[in-house]
Protein backbone atom coordinates (compact mmCIF):
# COMPACT_ATOMS: atom_id res chain seq x y z
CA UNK A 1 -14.83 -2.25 -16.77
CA UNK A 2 -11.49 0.14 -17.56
CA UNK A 3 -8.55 -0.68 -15.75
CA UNK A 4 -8.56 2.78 -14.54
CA UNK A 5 -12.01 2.49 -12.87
CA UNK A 6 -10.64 1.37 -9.64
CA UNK A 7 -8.53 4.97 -9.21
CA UNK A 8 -10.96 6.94 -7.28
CA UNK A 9 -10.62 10.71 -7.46
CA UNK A 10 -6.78 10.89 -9.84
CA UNK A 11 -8.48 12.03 -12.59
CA UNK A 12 -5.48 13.60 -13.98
CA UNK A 13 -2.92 10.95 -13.15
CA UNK A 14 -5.54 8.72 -15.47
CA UNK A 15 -5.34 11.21 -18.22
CA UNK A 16 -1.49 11.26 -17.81
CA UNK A 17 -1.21 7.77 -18.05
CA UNK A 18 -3.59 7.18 -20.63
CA UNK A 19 -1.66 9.73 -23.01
CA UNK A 20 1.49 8.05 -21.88
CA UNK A 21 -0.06 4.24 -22.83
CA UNK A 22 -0.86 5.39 -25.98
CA UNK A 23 2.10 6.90 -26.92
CA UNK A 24 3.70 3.38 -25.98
CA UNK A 25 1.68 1.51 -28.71
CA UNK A 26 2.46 4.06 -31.40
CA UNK A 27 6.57 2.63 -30.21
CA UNK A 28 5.48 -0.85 -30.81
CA UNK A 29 2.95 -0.06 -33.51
CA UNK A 30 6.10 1.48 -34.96
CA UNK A 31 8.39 -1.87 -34.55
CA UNK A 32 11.02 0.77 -32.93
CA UNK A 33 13.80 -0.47 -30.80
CA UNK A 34 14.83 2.71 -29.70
CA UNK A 35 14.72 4.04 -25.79
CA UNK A 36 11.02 5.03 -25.44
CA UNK A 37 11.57 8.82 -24.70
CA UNK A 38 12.50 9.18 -28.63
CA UNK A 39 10.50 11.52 -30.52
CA UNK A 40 7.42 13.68 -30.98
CA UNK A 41 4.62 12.07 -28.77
CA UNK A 42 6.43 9.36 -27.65
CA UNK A 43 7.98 11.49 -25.31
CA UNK A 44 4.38 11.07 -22.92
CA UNK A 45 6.50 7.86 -22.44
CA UNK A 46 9.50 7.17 -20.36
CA UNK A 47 11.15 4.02 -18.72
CA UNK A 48 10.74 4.71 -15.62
CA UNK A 49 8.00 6.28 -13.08
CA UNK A 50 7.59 6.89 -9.52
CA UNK A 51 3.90 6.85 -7.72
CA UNK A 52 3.57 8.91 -4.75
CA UNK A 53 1.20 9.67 -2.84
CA UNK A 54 -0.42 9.73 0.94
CA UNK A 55 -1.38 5.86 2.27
CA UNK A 56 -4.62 4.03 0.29
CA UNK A 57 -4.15 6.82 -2.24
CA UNK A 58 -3.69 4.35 -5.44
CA UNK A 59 -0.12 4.65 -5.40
CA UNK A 60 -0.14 0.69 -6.79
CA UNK A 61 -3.61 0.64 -8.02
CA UNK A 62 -2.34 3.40 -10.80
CA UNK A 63 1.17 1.77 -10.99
CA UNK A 64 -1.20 -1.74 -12.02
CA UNK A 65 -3.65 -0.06 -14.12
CA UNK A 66 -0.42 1.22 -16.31
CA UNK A 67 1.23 -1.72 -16.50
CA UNK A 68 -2.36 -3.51 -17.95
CA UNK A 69 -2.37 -0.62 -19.92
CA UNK A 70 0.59 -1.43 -21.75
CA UNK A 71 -0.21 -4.60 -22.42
CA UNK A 72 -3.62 -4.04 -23.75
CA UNK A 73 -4.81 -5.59 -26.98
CA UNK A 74 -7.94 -4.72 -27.24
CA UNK A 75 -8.82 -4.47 -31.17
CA UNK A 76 -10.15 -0.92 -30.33
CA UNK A 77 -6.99 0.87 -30.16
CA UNK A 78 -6.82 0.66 -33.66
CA UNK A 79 -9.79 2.98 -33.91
CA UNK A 80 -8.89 5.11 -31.24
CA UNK A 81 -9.72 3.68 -28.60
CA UNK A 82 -8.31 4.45 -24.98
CA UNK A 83 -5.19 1.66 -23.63
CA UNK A 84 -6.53 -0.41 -20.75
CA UNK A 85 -10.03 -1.83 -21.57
CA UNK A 86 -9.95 -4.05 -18.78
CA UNK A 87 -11.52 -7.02 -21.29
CA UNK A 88 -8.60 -8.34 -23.42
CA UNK A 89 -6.24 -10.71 -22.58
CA UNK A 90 -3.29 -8.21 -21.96
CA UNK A 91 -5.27 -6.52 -19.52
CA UNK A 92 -6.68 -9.57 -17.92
CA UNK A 93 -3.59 -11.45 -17.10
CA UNK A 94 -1.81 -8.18 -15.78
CA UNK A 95 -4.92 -7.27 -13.35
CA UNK A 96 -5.02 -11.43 -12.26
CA UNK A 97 -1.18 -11.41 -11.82
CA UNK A 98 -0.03 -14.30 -14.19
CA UNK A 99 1.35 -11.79 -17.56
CA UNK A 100 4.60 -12.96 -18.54
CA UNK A 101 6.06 -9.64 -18.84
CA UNK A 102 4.79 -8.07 -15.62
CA UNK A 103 6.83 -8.67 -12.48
CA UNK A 104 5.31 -7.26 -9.66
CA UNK A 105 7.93 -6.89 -6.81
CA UNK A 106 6.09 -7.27 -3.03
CA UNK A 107 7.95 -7.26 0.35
CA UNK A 108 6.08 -9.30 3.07
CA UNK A 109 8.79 -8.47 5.26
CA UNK A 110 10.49 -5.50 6.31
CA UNK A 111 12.75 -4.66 3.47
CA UNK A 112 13.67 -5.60 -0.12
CA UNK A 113 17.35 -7.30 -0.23
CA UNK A 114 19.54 -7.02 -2.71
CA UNK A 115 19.33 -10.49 -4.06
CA UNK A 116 16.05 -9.77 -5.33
CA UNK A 117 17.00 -6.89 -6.90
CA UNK A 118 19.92 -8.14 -8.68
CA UNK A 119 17.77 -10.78 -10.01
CA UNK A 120 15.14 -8.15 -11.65
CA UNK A 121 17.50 -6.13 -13.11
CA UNK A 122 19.05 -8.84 -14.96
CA UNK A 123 15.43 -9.64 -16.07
CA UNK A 124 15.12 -5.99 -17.74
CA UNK A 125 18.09 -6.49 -19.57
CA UNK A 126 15.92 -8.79 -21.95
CA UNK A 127 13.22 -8.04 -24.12
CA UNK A 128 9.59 -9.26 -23.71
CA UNK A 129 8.38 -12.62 -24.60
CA UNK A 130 4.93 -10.79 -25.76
CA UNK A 131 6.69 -8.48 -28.29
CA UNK A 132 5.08 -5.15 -26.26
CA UNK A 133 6.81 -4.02 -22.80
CA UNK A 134 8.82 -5.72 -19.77
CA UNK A 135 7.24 -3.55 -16.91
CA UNK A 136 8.61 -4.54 -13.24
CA UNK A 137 6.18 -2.92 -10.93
CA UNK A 138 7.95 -2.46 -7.25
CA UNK A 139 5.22 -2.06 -5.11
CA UNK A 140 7.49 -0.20 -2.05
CA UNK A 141 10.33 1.12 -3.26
CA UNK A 142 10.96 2.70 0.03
CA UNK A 143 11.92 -0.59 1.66
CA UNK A 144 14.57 -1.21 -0.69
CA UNK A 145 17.65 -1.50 2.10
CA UNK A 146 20.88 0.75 0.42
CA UNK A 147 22.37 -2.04 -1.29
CA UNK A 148 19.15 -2.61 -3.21
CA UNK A 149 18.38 0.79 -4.10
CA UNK A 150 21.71 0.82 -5.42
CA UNK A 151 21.50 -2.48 -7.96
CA UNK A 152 17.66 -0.89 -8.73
CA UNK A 153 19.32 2.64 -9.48
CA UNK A 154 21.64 0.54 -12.39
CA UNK A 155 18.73 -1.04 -14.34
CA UNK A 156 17.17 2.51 -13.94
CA UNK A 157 19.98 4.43 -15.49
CA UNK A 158 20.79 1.89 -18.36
CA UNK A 159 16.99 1.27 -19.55
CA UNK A 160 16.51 -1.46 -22.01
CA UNK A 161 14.10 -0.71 -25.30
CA UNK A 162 10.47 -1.66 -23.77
CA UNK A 163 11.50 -2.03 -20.11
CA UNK A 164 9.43 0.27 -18.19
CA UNK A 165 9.91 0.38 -14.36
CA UNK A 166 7.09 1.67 -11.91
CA UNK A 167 7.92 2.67 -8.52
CA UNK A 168 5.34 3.25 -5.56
CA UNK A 169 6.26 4.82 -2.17
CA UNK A 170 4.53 7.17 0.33
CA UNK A 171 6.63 10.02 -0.93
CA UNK A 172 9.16 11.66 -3.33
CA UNK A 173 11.54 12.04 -0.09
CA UNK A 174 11.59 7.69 0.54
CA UNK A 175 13.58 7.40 -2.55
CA UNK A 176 17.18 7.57 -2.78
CA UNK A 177 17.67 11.09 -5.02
CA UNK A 178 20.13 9.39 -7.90
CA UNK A 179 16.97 6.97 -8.56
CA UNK A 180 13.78 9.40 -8.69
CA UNK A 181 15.61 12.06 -10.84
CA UNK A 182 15.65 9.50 -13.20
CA UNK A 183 11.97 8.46 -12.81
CA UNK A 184 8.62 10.73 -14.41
CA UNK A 185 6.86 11.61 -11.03
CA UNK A 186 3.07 10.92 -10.49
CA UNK A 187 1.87 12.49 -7.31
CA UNK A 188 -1.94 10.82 -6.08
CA UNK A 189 -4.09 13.13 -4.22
CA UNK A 190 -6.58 12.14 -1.39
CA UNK A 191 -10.09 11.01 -3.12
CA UNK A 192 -12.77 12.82 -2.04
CA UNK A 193 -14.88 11.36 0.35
CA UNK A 194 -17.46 11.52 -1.28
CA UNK A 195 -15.80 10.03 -4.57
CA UNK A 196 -15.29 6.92 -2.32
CA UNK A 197 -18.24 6.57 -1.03
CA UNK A 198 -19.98 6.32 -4.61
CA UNK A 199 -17.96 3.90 -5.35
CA UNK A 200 -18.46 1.76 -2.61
CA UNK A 201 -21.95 1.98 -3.39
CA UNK A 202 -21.65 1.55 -7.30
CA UNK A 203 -19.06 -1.39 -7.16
CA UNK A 204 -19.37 -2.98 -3.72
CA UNK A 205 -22.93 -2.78 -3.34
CA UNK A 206 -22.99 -0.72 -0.04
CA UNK A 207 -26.02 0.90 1.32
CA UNK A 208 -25.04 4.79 0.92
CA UNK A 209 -25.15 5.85 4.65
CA UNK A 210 -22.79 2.61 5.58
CA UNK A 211 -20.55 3.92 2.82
CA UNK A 212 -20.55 7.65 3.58
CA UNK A 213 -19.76 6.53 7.36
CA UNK A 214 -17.14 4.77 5.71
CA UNK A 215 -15.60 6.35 3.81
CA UNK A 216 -15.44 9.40 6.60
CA UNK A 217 -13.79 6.93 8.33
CA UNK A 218 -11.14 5.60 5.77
CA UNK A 219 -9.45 9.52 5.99
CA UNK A 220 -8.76 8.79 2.36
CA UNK A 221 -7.67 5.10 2.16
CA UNK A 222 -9.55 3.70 -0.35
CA UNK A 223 -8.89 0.33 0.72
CA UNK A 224 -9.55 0.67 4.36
CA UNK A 225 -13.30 2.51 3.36
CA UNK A 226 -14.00 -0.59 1.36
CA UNK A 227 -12.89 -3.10 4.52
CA UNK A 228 -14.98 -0.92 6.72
CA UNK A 229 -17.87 -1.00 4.74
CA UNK A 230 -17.86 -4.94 4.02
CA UNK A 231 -16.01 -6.54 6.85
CA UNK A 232 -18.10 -6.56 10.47
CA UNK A 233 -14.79 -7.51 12.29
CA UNK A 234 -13.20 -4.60 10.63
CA UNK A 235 -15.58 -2.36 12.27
CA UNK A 236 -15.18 -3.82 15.49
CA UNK A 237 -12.15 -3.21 15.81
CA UNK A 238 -12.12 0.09 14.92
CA UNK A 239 -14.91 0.50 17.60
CA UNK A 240 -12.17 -1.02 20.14
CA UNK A 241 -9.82 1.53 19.28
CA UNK A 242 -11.86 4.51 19.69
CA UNK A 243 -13.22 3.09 23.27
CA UNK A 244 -8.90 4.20 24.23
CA UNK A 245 -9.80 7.77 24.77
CA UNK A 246 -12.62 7.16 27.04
CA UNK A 247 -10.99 4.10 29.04
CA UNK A 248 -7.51 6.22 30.21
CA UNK A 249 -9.05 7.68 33.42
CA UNK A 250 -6.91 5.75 35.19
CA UNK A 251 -3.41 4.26 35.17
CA UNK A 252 -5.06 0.73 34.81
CA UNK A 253 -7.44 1.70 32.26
CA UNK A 254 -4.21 2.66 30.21
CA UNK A 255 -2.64 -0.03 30.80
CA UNK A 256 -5.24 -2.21 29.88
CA UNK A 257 -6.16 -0.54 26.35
CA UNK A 258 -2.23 -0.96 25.52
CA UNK A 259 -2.20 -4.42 26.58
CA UNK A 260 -5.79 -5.16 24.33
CA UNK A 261 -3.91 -2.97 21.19
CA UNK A 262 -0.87 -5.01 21.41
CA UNK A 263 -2.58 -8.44 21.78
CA UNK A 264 -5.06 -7.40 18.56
CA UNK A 265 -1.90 -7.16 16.37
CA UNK A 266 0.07 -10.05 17.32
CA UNK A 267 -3.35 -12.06 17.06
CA UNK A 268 -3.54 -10.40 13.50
CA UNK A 269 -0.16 -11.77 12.85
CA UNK A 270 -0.50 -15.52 14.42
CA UNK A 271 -3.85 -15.46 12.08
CA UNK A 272 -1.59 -15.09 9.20
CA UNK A 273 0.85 -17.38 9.86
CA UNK A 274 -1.69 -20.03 10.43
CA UNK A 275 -2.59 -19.80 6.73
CA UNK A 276 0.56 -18.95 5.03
CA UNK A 277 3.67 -20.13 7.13
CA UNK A 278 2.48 -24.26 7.14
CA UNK A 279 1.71 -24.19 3.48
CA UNK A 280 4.86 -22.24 2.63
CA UNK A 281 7.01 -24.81 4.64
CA UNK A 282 5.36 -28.15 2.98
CA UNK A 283 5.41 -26.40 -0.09
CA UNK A 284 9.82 -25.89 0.32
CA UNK A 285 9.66 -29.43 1.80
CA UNK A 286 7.70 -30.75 -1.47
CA UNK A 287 9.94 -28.38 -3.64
CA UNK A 288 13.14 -30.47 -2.33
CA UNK A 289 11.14 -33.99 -2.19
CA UNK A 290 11.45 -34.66 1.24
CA UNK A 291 9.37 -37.75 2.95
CA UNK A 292 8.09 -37.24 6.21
CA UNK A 293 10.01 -39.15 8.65
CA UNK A 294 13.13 -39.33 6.39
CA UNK A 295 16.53 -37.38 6.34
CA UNK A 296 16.49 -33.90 5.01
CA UNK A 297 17.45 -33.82 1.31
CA UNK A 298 20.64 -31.59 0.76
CA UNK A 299 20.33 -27.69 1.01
CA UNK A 300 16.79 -28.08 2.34
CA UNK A 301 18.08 -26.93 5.73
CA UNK A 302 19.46 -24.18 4.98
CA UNK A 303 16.08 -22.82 2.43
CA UNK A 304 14.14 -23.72 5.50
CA UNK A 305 16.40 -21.34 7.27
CA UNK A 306 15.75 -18.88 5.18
CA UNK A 307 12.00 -19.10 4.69
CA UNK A 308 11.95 -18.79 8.34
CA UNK A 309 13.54 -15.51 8.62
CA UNK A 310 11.43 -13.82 5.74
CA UNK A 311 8.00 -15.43 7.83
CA UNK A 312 9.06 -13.72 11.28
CA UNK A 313 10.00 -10.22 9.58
CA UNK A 314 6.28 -10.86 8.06
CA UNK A 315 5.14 -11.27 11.18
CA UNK A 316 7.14 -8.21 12.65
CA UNK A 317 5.84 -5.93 9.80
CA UNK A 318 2.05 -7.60 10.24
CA UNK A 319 2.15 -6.52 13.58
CA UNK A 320 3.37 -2.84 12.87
CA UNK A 321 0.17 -2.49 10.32
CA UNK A 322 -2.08 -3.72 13.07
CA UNK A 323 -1.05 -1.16 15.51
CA UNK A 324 -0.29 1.46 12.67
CA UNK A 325 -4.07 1.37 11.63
CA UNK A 326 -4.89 1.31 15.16
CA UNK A 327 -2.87 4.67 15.40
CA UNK A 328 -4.65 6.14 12.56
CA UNK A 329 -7.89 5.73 13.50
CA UNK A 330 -6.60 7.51 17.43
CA UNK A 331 -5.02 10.60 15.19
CA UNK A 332 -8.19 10.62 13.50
CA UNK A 333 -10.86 10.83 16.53
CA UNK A 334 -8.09 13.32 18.31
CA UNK A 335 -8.72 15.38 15.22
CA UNK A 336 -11.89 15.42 15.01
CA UNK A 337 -11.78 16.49 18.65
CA UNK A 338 -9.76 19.36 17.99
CA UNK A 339 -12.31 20.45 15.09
CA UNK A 340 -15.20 20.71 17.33
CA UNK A 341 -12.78 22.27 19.96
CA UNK A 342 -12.15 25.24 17.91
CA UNK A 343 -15.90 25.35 16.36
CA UNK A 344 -14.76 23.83 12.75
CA UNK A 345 -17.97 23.09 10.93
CA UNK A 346 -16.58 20.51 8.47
CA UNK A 347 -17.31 16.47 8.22
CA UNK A 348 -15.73 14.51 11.18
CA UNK A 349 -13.97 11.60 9.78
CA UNK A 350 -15.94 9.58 12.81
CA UNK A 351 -19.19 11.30 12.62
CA UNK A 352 -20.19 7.80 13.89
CA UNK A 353 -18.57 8.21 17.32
CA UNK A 354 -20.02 11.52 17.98
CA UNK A 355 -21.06 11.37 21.21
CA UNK A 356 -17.88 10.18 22.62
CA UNK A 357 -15.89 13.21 20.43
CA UNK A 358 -18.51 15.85 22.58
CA UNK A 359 -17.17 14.10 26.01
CA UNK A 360 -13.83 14.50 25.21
CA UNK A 361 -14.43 17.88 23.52
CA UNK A 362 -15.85 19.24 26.70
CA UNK A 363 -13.46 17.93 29.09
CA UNK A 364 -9.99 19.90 28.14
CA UNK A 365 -8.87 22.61 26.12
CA UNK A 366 -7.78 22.55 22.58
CA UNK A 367 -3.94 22.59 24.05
CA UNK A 368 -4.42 19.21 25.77
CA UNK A 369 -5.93 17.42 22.82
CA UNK A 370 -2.62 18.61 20.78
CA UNK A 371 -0.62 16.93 23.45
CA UNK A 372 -2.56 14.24 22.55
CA UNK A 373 -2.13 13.97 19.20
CA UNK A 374 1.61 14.38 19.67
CA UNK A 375 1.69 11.62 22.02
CA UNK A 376 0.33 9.13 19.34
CA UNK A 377 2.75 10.90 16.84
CA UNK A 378 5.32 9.63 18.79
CA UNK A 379 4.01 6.17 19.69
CA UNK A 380 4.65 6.20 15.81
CA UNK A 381 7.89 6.84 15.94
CA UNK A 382 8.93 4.63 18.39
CA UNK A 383 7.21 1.87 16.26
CA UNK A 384 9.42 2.84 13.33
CA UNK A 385 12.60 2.53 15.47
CA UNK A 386 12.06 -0.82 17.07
CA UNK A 387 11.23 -0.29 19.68
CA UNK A 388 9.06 -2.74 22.06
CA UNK A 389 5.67 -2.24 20.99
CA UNK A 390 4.07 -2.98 24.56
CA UNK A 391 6.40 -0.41 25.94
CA UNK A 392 5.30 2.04 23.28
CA UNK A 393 1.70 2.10 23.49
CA UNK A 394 1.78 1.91 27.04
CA UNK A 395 3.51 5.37 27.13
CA UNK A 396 1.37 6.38 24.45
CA UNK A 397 -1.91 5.20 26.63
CA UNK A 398 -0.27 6.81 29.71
CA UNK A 399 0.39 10.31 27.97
CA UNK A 400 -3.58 10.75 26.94
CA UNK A 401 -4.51 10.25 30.09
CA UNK A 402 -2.18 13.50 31.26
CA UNK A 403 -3.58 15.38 28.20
């Protein structure tokens, strides 16, 4: 299978890419060492790019399938073939995460620090072990704090021959201006949903009316079709969430709903820690050779320190994805409200949940269900700026219920 099976729907952003790959192994074919935008097709390549796009998209899907790309081997290319067969080595270690020359840059947490940065840029300064590209793939740019963006913006501006850097953030407008006017700019569209839903069927094995339901209710996130579809729990709690507008009759009911929402997350993010943060700490504490029961080896304390504070922001940003799903899925019903409101005869993203979208339909105006949909807008917002989640949703839950 191509690398770039897994984009569902980008069927230009594959061609660009493709055209771009190949034009990167005519620069190697070619033994050049100069910057890769030199001359005639190698300008379909540049050292840096930046993949946009709306959430589940492909934004780092693409961004991967590029980088394997790049690294392909496969004997075929010498016949034409198309960059990114998904079978050779190249392509294998990039897509299982162990290629020497691709760094993939992930934030469990809520930001990228400038440490980190500093540390990759210095890496791109030096040429690839494999003789083909050094690609550092930065899988959200747009939690890079300002010092970051900053040490990121150097290594951008003073490429190294075969350094290629990909970027991936929600939008054009997350990236400091002085870093993505130096970056080629990929926009992903929403797939289709009924692009998704064939391949949940053709890859994952998903009886079509589970998929279509699916991937209705993913809204365009790939990845969030494909966990509905497989995952029973998944679906549950989706149910859950929808069961809000029909449960804030009263003050109690809201209050109730928030309290459930809240509790789901910080369950979601206790689950994680149970299987990460214990292995992470004996894995420091094994790192530094410490004995159970003896004194802590020199330094240890203060990596321990450390580790701690990057597992609580994980927590913190766990939490925020929990109720940030939760929120999508709410925007999404309130939509489809609004559609049958005003007598739109498109697909409901929860055709599933009809009957409940009637009841609401049919108990307020169009205006109210606006209100609505504000309301959760700005249980977003609040998120976003810290503040208390609890206290957040509970407005949030309070404000449906006015309408």
């Amino acid at each position: 299978m191509a690398v770039w099976d897994d984009l569902v729907g980008q069927e230009r952003v594959v061609e660009q890419l493709t055209a771009a790959a190949r034009a990167a192994g005519a620069i190697v074919g070619a033994g050049r060492g100069a910057e890769p935008q030199a001359g005639g097709n190698a300008s379909l390549m540049t050292h840096a790019w930046l993949f946009t796009g709306p959430p589940g998209a492909g934004q780092t899907t693409a961004a991967r399938a590029f980088a394997a790309a790049l690294q392909c081997t496969s004997p075929d290319l010498a016949l034409g073939g198309t960059p990114g067969c998904g079978f050779c080595d190249g392509c294998h270690t990039v897509l299982a995460g162990s290629h020497a020359d691709v760094k993939y840059v992930r934030s469990d947490g809520l930001s990228i620090g400038v440490g980190d940065m500093r540390d990759l840029v210095l890496r791109a300064s030096s040429y690839p072990t494999g003789g083909r590209w050094s690609v550092i793939l930065v899988d959200a740019a747009h939690r890079l704090t300002e010092a970051a963006a900053n040490a990121l913006l150097k290594g951008v501006e003073e490429p190294s021959p075969r350094t290629v850097w990909l970027l991936c953030a929600p939008s054009v407008q997350d990236v400091l201006p002085t870093i993505r006017s130096r970056c080629r700019l990929l926009v992903l569209r929403t797939p289709a949903a009924e692009a998704v839903a064939d391949m949940l069927v053709r890859r994952d094995g998903v009886e079509p009316h589970t998929a279509r339901l699916a991937a209705l209710a993913g809204q365009g996130d790939v990845e969030r079709a494909r966990r509905l579809a497989v995952d029973e729990q998944v679906r549950t709690r989706r149910t859950d969430v929808l069961r809000i507008p029909l449960e804030v009759g009263d003050i109690g009911g809201c209050l109730a709903a928030a309290q459930r929402l809240v509790d789901t997350a910080k369950a979601d993010a206790e689950a994680l820690a149970e299987t990460q943060d214990a292995k992470e700490t004996d894995d420091l504490k094994a790192a530094y050779g410490a004995a159970e029961g003896s004194k802590a080896p020199r330094g240890m304390a203060g990596a321990v320190k450390e580790l701690e504070k990057r597992q609580k922001s994980r927590a913190t940003r766990t939490r925020r994805e929990t109720l940030g799903v939760a929120l999508l899925d709410l925007l999404g019903f309130y939509r489809d409200v609004l559609a049958l409101q005003l007598g739109s005869t498109g697909a409901l993203a929860n055709e599933d949940q009809r009957q409940a979208l009637d009841r609401i339909a049919q108990a307020g105006p169009p205006e109210s269900t606006l209100r609505r949909i504000e309301a959760v807008l700005a249980c977003r917002q609040a998120l976003d700026r810290n503040v208390d989640p609890l206290l957040a949703v509970e407005a949030m839950t309070v404000a449906l219920r006015a309408g």
